[in-house]
C-alpha atoms as a PDB file:
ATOM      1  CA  UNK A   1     -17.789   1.108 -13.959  1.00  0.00           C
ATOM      2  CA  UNK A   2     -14.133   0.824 -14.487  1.00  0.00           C
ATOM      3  CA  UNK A   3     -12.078  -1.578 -12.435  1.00  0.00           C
ATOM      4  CA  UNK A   4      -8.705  -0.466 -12.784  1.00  0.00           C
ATOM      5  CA  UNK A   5      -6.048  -3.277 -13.320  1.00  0.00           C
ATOM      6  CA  UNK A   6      -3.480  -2.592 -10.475  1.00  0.00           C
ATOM      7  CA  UNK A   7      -0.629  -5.391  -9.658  1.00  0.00           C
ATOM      8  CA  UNK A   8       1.597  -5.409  -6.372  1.00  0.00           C
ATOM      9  CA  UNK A   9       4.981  -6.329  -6.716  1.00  0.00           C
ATOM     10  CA  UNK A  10       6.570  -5.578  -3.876  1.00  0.00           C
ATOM     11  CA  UNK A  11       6.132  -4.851  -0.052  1.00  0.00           C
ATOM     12  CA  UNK A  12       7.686  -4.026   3.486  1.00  0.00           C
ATOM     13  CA  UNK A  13       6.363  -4.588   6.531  1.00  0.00           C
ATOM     14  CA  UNK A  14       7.565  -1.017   8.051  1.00  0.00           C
ATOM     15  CA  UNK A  15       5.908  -1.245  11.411  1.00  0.00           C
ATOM     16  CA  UNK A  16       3.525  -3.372  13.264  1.00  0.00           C
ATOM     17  CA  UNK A  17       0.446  -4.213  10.709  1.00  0.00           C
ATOM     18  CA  UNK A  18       1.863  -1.215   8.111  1.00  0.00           C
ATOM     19  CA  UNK A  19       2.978  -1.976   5.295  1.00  0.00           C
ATOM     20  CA  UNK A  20       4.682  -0.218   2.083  1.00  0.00           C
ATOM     21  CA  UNK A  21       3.162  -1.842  -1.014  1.00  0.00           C
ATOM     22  CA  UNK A  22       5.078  -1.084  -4.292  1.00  0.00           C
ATOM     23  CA  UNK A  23       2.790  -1.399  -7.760  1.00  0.00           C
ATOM     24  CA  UNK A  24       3.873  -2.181 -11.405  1.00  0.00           C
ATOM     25  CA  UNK A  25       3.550   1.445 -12.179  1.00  0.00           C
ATOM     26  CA  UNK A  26       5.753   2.996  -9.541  1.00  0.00           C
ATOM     27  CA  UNK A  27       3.425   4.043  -7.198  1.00  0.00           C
ATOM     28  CA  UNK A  28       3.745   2.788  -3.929  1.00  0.00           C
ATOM     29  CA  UNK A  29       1.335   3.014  -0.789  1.00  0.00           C
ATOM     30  CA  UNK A  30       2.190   2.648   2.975  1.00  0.00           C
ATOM     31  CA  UNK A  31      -1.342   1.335   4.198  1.00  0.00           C
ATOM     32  CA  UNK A  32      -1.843   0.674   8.026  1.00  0.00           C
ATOM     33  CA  UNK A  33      -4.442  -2.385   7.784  1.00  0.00           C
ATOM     34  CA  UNK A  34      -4.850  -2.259  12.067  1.00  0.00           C
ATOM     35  CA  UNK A  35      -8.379  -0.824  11.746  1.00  0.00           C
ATOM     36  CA  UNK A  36      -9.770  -2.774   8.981  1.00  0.00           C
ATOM     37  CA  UNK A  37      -8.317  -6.170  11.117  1.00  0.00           C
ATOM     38  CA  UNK A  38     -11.710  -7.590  12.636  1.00  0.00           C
ATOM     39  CA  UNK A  39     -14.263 -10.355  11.155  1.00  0.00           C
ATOM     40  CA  UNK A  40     -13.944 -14.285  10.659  1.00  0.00           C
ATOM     41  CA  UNK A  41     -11.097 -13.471   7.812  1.00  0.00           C
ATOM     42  CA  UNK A  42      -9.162 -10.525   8.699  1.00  0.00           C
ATOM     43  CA  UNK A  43      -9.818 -10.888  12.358  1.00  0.00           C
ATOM     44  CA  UNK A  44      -7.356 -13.398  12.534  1.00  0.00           C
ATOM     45  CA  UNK A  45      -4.498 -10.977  11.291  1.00  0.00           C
ATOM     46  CA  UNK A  46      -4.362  -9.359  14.033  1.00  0.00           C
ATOM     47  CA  UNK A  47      -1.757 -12.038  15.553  1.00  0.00           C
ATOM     48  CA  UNK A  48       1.156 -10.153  14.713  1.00  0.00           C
ATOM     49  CA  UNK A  49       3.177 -13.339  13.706  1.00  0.00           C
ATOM     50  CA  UNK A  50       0.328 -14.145  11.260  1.00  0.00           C
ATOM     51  CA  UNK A  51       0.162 -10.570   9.466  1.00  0.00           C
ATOM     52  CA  UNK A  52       3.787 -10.838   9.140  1.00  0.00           C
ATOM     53  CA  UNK A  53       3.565 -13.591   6.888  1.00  0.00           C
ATOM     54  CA  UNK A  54       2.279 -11.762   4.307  1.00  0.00           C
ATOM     55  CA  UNK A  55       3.661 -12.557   0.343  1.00  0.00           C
ATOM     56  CA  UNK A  56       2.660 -11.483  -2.621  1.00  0.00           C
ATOM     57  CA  UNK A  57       0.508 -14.149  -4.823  1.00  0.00           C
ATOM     58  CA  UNK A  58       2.369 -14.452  -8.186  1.00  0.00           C
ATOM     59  CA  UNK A  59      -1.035 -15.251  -9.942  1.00  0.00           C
ATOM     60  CA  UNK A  60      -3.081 -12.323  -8.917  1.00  0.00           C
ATOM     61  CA  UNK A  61      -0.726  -9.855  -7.781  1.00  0.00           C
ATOM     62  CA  UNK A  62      -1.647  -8.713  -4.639  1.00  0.00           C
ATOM     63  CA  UNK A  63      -1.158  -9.102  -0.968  1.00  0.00           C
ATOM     64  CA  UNK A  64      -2.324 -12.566   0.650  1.00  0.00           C
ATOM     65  CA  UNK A  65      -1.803 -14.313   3.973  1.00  0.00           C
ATOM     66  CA  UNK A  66      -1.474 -18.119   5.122  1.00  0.00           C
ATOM     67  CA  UNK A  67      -5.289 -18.004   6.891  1.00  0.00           C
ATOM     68  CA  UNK A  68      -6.830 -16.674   2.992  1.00  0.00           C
ATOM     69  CA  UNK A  69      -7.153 -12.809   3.954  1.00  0.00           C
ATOM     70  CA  UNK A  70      -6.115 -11.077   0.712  1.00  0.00           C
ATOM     71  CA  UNK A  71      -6.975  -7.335  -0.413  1.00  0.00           C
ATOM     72  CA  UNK A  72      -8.349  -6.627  -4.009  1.00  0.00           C
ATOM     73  CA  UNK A  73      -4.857  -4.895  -5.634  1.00  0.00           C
ATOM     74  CA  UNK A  74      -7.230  -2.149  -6.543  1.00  0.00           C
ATOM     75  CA  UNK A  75      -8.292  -1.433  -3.305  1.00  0.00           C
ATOM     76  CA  UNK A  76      -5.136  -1.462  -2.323  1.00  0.00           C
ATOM     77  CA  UNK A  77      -3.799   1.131  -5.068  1.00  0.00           C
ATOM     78  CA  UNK A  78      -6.785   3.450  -4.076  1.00  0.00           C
ATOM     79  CA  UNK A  79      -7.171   2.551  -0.033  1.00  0.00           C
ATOM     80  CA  UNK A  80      -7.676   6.284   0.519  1.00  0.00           C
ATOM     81  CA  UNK A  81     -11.028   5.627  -1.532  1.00  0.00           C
ATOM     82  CA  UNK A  82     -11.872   2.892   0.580  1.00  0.00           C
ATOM     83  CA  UNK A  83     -10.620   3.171   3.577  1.00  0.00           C
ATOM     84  CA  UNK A  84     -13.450   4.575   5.677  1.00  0.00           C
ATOM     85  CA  UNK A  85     -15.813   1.532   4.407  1.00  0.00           C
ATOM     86  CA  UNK A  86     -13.349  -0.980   5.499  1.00  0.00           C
ATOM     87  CA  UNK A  87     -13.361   0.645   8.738  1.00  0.00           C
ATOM     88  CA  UNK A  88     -16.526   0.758   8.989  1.00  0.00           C
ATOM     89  CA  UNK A  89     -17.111  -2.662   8.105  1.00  0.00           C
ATOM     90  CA  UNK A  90     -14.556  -3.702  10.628  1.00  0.00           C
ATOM     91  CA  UNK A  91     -16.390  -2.092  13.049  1.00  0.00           C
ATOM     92  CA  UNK A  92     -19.555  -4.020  12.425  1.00  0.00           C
ATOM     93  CA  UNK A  93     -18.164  -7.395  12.205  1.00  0.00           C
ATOM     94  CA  UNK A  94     -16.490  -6.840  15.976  1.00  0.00           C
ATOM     95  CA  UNK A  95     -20.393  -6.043  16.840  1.00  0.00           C
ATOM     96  CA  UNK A  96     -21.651  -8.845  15.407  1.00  0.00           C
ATOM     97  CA  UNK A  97     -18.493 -11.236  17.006  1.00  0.00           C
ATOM     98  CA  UNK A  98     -19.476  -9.634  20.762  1.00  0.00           C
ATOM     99  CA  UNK A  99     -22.959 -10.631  19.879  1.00  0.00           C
ATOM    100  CA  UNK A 100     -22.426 -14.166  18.866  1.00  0.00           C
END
């Protein structure tokens, strides 16, 4: 299996947890990441002032935040392909949070 080399090199935070990321090829993706914000890691996002301080990592060229959330650049390029996973996923890991 392929694993397509994507690398983010720009963003803008266009509403409240959407953002437009920009990729070294041109193409450029407005992702809202609200769903997918749940578990130990991306839970956390969901403080507004914490997603917001979101920057690009110069090494790996994608999107990462202060707490250590960060998004594969690939999954970012194709979130269409994953989005209904990391929805899903969200979904379980508020389950499992109630249940703790």
């Amino acid at each position: 299996m392929n694993h397509a080399i994507c690398r983010v090199i720009g963003l803008e935070i266009v509403r409240p947890y959407t953002l437009r990321v920009k990729f070294d090829d041109g193409t450029e993706r407005e992702i809202n990441f609200q769903p997918v914000l749940a578990g130990e890691i991306y839970g956390a996002l969901q403080d507004e002032t914490l997603f917001n301080q979101v920057a690009i990592d110069p090494e790996v060229h994608t999107l990462v935040w202060p707490n250590g959330a960060d998004f594969d650049p690939e999954t970012l390029y194709n979130w269409t392909k994953y989005e209904d996973a990391l929805k899903s996923m969200a979904r379980q890991w508020a389950i499992d949070q109630v249940k703790a």
